[in-house]
C-alpha atoms as a PDB file:
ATOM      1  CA  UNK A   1    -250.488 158.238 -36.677  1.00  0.00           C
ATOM      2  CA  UNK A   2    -248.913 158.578 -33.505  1.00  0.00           C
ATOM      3  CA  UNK A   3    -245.891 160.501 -32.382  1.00  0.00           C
ATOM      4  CA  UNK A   4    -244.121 157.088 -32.214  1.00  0.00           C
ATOM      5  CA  UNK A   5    -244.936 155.814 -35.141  1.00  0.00           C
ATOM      6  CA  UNK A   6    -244.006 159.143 -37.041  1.00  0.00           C
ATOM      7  CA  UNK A   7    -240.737 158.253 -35.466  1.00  0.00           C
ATOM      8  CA  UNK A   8    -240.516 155.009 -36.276  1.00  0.00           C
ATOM      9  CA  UNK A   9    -241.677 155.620 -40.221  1.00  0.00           C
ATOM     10  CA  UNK A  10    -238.581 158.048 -40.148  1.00  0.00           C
ATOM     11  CA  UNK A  11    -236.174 155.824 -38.674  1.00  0.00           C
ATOM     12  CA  UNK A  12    -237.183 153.313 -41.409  1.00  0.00           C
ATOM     13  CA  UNK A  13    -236.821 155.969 -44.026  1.00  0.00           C
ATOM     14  CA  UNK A  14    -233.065 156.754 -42.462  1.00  0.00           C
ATOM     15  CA  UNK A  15    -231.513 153.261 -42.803  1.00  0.00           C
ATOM     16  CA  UNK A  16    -232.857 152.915 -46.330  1.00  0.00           C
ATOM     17  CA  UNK A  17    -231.542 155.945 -47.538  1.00  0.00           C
ATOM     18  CA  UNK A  18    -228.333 155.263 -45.387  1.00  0.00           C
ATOM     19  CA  UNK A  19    -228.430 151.715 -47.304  1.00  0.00           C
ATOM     20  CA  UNK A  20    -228.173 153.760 -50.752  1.00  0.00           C
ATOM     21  CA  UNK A  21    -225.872 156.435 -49.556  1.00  0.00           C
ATOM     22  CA  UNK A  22    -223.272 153.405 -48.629  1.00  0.00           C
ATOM     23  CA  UNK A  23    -224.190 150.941 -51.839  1.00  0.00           C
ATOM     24  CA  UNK A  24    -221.328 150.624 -54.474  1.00  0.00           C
ATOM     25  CA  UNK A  25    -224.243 151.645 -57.116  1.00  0.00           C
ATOM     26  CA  UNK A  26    -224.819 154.932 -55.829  1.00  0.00           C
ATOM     27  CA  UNK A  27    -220.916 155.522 -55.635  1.00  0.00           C
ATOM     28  CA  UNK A  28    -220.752 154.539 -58.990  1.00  0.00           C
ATOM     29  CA  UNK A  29    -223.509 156.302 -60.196  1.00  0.00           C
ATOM     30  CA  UNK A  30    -222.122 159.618 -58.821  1.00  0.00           C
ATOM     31  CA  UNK A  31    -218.747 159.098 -60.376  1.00  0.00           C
ATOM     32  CA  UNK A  32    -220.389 159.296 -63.762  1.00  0.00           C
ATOM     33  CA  UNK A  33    -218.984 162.460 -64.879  1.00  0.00           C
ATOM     34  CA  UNK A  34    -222.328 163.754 -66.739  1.00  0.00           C
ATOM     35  CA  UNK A  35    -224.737 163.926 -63.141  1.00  0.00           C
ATOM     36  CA  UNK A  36    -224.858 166.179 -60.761  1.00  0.00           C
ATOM     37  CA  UNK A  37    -221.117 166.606 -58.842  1.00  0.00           C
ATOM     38  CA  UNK A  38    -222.938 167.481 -55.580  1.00  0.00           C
ATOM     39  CA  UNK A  39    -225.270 164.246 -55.591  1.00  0.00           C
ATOM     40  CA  UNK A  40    -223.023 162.838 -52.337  1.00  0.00           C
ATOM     41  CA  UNK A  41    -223.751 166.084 -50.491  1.00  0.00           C
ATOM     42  CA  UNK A  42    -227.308 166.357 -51.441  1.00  0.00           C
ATOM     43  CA  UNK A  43    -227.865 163.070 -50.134  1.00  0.00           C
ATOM     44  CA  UNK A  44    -225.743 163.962 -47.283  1.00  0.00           C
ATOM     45  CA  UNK A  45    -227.770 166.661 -46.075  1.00  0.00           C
ATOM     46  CA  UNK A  46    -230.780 164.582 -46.532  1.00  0.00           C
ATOM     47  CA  UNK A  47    -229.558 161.926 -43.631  1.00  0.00           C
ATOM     48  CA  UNK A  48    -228.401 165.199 -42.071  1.00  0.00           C
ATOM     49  CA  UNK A  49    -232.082 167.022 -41.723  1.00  0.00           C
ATOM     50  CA  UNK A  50    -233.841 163.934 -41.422  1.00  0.00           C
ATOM     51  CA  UNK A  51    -231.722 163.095 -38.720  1.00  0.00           C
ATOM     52  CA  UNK A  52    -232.486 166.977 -37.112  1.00  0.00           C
ATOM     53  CA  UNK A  53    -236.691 166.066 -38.168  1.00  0.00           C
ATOM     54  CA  UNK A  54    -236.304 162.909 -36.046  1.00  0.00           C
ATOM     55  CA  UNK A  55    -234.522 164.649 -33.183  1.00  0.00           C
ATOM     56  CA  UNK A  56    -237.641 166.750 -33.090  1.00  0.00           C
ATOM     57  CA  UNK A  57    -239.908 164.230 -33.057  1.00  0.00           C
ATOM     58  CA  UNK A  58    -238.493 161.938 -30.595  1.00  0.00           C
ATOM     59  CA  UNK A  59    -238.889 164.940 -28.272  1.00  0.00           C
ATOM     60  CA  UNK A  60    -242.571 164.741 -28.751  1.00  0.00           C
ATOM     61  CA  UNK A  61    -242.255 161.320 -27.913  1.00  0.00           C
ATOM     62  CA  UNK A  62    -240.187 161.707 -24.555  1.00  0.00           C
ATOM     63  CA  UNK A  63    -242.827 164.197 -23.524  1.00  0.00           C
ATOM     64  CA  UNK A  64    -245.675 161.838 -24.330  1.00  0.00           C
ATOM     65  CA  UNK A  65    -243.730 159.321 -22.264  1.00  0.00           C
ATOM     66  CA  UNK A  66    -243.709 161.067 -19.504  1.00  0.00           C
ATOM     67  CA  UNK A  67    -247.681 162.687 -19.578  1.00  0.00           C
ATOM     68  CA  UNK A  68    -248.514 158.966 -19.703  1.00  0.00           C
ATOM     69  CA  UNK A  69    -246.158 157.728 -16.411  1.00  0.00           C
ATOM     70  CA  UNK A  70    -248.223 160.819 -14.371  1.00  0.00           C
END
């Protein structure tokens, strides 16, 4: 798998779990007063270091970019 790829397998993985982070079913399901009161933030920080993992990555592909263009 290529550094592009990688990148675009975790951009994938981002807007799905954005998707569930934003879907009235996960809101409800953290309201229920028996799970886990940090389930929002764990989720959160999820996005957050995928987000920082992607970052990364693109970075490998920028610098592939460019060793190609010489």
């Amino acid at each position: 798998m290529t550094p592009l790829e990688i990148l675009e397998k975790f951009n994938s993985y981002y807007i799905e779990i954005q998707a569930i982070a934003q879907s009235e079913e996960w809101q409800k399901l953290c309201e229920k007063k028996h799970n886990d009161p940090e389930m929002k933030t764990h989720l959160g920080d999820v996005l957050h270091y995928l987000g920082e993992v992607m970052d990364c990555v693109d970075s490998c592909v920028e610098m592939k970019v460019k060793q190609d263009e010489s």
